[in-house]
N, C-alpha and C. Protein backbone atom coordinates (compact mmCIF):
# COMPACT_ATOMS: atom_id res chain seq x y z
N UNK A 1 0.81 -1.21 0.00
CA UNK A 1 0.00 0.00 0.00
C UNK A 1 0.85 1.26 0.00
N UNK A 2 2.02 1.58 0.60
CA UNK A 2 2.52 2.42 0.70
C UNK A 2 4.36 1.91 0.16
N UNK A 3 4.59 3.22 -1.25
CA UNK A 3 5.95 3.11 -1.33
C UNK A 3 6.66 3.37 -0.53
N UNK A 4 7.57 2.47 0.19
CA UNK A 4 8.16 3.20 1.21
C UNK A 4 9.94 4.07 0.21
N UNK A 5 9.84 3.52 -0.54
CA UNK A 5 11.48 3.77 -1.31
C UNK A 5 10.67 5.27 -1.66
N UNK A 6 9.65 5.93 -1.99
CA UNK A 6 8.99 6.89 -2.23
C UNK A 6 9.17 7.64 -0.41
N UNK A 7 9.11 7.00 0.23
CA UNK A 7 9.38 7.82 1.80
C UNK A 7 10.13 8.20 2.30
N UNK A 8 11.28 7.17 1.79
CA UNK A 8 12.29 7.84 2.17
C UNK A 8 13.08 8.77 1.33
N UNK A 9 12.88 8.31 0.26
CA UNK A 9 13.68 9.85 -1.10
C UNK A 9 12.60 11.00 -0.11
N UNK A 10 11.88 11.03 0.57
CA UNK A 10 11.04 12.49 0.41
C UNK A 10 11.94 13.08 2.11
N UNK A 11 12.13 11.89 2.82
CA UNK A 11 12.71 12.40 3.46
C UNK A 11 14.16 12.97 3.62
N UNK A 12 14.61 12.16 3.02
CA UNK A 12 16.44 12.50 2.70
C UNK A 12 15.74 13.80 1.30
N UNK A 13 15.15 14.24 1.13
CA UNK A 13 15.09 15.65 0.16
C UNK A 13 15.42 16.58 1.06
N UNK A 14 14.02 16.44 2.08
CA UNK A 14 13.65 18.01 2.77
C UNK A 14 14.23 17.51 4.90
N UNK A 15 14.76 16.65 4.91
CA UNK A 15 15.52 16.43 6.15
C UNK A 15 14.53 15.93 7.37
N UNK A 16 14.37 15.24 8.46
CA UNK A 16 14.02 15.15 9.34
C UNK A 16 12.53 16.04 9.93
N UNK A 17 13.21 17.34 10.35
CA UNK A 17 12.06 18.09 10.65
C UNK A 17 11.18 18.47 9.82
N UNK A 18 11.09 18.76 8.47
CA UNK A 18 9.94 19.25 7.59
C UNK A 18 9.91 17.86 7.11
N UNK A 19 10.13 16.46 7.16
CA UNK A 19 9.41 15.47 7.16
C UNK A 19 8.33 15.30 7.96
N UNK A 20 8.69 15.87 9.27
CA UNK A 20 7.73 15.11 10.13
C UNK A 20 6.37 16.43 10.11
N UNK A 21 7.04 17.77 9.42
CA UNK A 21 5.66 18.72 8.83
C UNK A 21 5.05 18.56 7.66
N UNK A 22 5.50 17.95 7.31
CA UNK A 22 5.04 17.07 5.86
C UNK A 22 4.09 15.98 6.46
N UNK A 23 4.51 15.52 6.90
CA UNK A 23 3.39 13.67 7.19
C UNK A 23 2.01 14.73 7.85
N UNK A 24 2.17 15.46 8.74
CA UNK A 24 1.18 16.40 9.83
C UNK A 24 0.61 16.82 8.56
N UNK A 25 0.79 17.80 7.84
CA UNK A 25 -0.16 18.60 6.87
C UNK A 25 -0.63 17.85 6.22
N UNK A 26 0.32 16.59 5.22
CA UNK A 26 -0.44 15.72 4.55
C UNK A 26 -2.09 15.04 5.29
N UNK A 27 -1.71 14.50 6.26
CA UNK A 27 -3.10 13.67 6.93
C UNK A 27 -4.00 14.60 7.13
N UNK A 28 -3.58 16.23 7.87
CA UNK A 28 -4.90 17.16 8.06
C UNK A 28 -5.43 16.91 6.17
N UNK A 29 -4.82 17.65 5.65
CA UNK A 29 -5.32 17.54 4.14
C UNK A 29 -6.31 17.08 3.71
N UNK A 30 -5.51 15.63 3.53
CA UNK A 30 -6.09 14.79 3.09
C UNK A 30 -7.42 14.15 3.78
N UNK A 31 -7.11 13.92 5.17
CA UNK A 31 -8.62 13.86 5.57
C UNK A 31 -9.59 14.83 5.39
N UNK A 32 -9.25 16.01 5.46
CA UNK A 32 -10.24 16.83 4.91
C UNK A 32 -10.99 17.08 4.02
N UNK A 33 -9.88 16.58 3.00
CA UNK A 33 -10.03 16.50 1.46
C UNK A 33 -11.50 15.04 1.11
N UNK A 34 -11.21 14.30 2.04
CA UNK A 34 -12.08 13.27 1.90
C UNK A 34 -13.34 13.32 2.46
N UNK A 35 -13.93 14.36 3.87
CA UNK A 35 -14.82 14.60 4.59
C UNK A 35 -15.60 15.25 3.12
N UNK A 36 -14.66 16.26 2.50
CA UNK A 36 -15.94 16.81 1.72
C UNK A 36 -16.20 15.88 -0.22
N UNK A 37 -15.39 14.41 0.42
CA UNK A 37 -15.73 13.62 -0.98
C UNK A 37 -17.04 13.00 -1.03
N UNK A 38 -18.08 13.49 -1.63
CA UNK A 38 -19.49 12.54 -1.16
C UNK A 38 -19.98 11.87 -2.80
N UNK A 39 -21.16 10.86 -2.77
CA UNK A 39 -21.72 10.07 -3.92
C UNK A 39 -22.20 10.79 -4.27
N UNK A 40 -22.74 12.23 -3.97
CA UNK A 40 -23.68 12.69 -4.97
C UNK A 40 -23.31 13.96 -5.68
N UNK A 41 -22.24 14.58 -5.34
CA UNK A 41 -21.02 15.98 -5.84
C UNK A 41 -21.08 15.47 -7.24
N UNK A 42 -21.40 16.83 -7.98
CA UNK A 42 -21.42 16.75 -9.44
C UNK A 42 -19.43 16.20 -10.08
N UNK A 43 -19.86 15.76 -11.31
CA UNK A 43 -18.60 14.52 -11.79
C UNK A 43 -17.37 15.26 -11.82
N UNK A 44 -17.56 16.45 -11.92
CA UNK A 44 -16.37 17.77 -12.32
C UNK A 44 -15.67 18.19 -10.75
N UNK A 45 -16.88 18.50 -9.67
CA UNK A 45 -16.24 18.76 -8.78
C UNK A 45 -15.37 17.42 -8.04
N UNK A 46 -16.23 16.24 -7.87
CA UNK A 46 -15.80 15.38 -7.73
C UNK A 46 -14.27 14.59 -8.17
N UNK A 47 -14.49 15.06 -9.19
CA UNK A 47 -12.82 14.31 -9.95
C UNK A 47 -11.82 15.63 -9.84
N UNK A 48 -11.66 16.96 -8.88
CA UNK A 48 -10.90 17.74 -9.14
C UNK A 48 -10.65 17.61 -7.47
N UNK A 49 -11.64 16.75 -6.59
CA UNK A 49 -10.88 16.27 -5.27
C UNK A 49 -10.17 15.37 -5.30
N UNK A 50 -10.84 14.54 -6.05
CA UNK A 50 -10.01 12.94 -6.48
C UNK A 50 -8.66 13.29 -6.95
N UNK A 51 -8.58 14.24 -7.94
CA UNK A 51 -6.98 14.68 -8.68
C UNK A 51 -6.15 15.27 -7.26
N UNK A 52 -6.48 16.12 -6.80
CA UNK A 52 -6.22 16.64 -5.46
C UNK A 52 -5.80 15.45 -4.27
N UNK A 53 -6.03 14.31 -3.89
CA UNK A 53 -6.06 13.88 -3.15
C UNK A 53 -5.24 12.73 -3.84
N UNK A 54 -4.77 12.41 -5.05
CA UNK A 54 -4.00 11.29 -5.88
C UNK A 54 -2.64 12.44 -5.95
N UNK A 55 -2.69 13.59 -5.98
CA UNK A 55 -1.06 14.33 -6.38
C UNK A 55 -0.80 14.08 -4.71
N UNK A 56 -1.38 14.31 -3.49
CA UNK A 56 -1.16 14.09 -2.48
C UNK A 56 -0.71 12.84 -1.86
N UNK A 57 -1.64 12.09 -2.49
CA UNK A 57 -1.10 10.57 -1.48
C UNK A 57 0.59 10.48 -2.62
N UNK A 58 0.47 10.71 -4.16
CA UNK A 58 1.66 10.37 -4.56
C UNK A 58 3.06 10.28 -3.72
N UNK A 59 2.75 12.35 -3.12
CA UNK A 59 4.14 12.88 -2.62
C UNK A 59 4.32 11.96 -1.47
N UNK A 60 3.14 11.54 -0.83
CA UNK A 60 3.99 10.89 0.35
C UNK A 60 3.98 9.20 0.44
N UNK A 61 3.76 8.61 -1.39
CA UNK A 61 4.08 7.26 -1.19
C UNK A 61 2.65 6.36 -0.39
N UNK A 62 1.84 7.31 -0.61
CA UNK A 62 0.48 6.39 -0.24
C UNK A 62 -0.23 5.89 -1.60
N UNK A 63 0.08 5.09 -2.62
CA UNK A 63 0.28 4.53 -3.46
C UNK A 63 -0.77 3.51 -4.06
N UNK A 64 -1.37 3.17 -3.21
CA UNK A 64 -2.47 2.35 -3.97
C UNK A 64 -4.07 2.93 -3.76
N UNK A 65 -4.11 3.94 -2.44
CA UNK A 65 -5.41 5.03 -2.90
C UNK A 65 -5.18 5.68 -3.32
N UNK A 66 -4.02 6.06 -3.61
CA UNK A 66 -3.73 7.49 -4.85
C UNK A 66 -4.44 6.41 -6.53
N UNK A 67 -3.72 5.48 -6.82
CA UNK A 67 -4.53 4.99 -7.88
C UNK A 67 -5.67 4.64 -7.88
N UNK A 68 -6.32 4.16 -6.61
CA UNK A 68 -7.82 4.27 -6.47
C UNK A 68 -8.43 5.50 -6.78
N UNK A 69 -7.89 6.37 -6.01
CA UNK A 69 -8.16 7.79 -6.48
C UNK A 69 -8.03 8.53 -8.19
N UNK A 70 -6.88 8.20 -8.88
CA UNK A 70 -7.15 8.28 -10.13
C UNK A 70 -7.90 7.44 -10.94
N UNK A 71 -8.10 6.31 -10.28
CA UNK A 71 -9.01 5.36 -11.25
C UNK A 71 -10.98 6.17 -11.23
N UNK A 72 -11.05 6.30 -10.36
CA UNK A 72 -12.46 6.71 -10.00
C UNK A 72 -12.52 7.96 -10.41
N UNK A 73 -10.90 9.53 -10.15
CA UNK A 73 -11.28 10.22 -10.92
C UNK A 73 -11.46 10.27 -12.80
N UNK A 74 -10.94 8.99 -13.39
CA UNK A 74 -10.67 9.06 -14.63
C UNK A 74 -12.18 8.05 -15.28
N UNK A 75 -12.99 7.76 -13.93
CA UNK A 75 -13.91 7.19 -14.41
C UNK A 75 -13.87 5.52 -15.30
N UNK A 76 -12.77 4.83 -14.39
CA UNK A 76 -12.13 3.86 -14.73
C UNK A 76 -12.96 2.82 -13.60
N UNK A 77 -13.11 3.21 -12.67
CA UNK A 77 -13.88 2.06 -11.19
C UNK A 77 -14.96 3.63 -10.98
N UNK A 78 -16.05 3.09 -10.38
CA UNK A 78 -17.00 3.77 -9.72
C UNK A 78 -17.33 3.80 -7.80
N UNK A 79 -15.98 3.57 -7.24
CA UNK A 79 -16.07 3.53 -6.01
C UNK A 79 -16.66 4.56 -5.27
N UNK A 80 -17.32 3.70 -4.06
CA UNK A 80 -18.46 4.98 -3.40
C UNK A 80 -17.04 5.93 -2.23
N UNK A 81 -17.67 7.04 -2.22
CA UNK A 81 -16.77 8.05 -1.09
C UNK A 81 -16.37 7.01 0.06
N UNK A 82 -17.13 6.00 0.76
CA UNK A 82 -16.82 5.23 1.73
C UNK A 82 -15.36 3.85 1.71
N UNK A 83 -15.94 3.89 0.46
CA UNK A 83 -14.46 2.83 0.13
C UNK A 83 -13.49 3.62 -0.19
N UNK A 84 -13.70 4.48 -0.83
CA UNK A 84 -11.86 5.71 -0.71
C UNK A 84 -11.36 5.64 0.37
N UNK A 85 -12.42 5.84 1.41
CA UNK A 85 -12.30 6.30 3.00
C UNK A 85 -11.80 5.26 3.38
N UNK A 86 -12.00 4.25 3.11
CA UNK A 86 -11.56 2.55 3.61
C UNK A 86 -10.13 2.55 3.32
N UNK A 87 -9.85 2.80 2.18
CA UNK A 87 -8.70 2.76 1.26
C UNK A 87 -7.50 3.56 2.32
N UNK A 88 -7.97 5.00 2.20
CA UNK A 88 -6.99 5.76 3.02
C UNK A 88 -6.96 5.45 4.37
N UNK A 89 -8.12 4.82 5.14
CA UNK A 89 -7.99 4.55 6.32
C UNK A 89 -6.71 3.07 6.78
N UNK A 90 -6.94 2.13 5.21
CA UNK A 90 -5.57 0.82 5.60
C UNK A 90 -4.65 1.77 5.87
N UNK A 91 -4.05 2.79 4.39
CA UNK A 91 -3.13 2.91 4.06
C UNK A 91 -2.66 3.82 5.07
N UNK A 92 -3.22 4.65 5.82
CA UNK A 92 -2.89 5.23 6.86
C UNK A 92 -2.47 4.30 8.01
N UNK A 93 -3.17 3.37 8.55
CA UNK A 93 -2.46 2.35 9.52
C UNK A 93 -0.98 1.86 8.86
N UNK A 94 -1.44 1.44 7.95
CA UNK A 94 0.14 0.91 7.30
C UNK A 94 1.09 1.59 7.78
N UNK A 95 0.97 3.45 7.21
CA UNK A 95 2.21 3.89 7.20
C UNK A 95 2.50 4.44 8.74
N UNK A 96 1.66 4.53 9.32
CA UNK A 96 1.73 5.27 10.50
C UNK A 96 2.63 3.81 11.84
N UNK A 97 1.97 2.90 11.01
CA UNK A 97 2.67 1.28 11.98
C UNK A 97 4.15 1.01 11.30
N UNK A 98 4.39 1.28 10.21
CA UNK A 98 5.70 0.46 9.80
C UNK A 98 6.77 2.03 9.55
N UNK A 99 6.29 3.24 9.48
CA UNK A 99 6.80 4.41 9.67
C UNK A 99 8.77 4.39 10.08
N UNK A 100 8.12 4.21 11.55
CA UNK A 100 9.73 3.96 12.14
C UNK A 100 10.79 2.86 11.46
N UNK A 101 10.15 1.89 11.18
CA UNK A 101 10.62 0.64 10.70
C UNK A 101 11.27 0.73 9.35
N UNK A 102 10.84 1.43 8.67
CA UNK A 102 11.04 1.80 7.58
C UNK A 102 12.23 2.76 7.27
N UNK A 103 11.95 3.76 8.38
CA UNK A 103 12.95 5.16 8.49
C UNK A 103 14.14 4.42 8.93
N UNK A 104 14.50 3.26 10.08
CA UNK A 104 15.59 2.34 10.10
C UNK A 104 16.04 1.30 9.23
N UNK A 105 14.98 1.31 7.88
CA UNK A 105 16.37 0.06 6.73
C UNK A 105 17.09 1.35 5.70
């Protein structure tokens, strides 16, 4: 679910501390970004959160709802707002559990 070789290039870019302001802004974001994703938002507004929320998970290597996210915005899968939510909710345990683990290989 999550690139981690994508986590760590982002961290060895911008160093330690604006990593760890990076992961913070990303999750406010993005959860936010998803509170206002609903089934019934016209197809235009809808796919310009979806684009929004796929350039986001990219930067930080959250990798397989970012393509969920472009698939549904490109009108490729028809997933409801709740399974995105599902989606980002693994991929958030993932990274938030193997995080440290990761930052040590």
């Amino acid at each position: 679910m999550i690139d981690w070789d994508r986590v760590r290039e982002l961290r060895q870019e911008i160093g330690l501390e604006a990593f760890e302001e990076v992961i913070d802004l990303f999750l406010e974001e993005v959860e936010a970004g998803l509170e206002a994703i609903r089934d019934d938002m016209s197809t235009v507004e809808r796919a310009e959160r979806l684009h929004f929320l796929a350039g986001c998970a990219l930067n930080l290597g959250f990798i397989v709802f970012a393509e969920l996210c472009q698939s549904v915005e490109r009108g490729l899968c028809g997933a409801h707002a709740e399974e995105i939510r599902a989606c980002y909710d693994r991929s958030r345990a993932e990274f938030l559990a193997d995080i440290g683990k990761a930052m040590a290989a």
